[in-house]
Protein backbone atom coordinates (compact mmCIF):
# COMPACT_ATOMS: atom_id res chain seq x y z
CA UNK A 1 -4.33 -4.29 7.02
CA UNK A 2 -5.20 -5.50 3.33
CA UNK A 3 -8.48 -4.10 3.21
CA UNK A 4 -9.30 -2.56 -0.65
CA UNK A 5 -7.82 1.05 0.10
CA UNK A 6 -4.76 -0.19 1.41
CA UNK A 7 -4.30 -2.95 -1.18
CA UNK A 8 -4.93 0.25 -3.85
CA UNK A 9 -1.64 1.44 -2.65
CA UNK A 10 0.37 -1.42 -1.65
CA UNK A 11 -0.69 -2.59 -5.92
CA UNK A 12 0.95 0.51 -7.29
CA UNK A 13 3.84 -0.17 -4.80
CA UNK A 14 4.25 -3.16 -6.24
CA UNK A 15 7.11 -2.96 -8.36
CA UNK A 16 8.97 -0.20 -6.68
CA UNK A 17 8.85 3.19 -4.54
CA UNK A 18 6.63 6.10 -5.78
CA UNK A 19 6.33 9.36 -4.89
CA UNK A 20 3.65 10.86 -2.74
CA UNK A 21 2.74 13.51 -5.81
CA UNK A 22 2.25 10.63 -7.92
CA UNK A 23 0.06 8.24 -5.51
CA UNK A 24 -2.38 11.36 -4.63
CA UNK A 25 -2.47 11.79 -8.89
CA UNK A 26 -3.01 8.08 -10.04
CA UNK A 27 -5.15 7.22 -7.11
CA UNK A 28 -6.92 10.80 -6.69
CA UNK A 29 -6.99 11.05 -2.98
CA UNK A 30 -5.74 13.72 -0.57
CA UNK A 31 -1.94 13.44 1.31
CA UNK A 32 -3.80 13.04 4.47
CA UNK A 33 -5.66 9.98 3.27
CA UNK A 34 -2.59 8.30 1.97
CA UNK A 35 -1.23 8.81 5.53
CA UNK A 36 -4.15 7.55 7.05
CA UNK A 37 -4.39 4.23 4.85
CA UNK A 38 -0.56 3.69 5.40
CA UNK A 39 -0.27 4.83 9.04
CA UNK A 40 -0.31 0.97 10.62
CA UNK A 41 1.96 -0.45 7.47
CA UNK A 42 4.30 2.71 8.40
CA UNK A 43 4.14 2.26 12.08
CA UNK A 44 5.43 -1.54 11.66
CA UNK A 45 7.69 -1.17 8.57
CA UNK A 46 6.01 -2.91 5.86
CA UNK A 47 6.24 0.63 3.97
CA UNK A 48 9.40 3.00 4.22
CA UNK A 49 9.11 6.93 3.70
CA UNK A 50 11.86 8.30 2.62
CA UNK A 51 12.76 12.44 1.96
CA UNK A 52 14.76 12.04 -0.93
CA UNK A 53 15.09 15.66 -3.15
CA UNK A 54 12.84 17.32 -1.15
CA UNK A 55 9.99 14.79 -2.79
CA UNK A 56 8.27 12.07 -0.35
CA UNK A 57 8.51 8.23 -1.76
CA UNK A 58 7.52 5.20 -0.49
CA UNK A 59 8.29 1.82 -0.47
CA UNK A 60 7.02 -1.48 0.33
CA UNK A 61 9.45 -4.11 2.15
CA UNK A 62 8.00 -6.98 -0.06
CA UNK A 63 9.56 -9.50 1.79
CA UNK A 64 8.26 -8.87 5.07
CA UNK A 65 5.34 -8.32 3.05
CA UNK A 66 5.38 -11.68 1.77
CA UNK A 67 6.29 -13.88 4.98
CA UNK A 68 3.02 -12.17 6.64
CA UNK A 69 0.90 -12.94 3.62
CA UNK A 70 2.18 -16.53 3.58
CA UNK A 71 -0.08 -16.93 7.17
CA UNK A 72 -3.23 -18.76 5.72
CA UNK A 73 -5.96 -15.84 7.83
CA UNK A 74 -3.81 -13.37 6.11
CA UNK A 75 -3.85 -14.58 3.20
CA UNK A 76 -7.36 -14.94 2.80
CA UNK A 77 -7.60 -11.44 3.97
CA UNK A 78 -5.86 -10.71 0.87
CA UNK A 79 -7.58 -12.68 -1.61
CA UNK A 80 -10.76 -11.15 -0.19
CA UNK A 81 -9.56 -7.69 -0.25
CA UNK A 82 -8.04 -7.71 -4.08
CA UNK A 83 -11.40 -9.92 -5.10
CA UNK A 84 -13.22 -6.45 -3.93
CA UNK A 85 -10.88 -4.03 -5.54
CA UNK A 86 -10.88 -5.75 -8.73
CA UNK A 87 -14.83 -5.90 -8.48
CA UNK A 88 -14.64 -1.69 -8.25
CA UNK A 89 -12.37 -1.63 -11.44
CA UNK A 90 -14.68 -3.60 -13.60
């Protein structure tokens, strides 16, 4: 679940929704990718999509976010997976 691609979109979730337009833009990847990446965090509510003005946004439910990242395995999946993504940004 917090493997580098989806912790690439969960980071830029962060701090708020965002809107499908502006995920494929900033992250340069295709609609159906984003889908794919997000399909299990969809499927179990840890991200909301919403239709709101005929734009797409979604959002992260940080606390149910948080209590799963609190597990210790989980939360060295994290570590592991943001080590990696911040080794492809430098």
């Amino acid at each position: 679940m917090f493997d580098p691609d989806t912790s690439e979109i969960l980071a830029e979730l962060e701090n708020g929704g965002k809107e499908l337009q502006y995920l494929i833009e900033k992250l340069k990847i295709l609609e159906d990718e984003i889908y794919e990446r997000l399909s299990y965090l969809i499927e179990y509510d840890f991200v909301k999509e919403e239709k709101i003005n005929n734009k797409i946004i979604f959002t992260a439910d940080a606390e149910k976010l948080s209590k799963l990242v609190e597990q210790d395995k989980n939360f060295d999946d994290v570590v592991n997976g943001l080590a990696k993504m911040d080794s492809y940004l430098n």
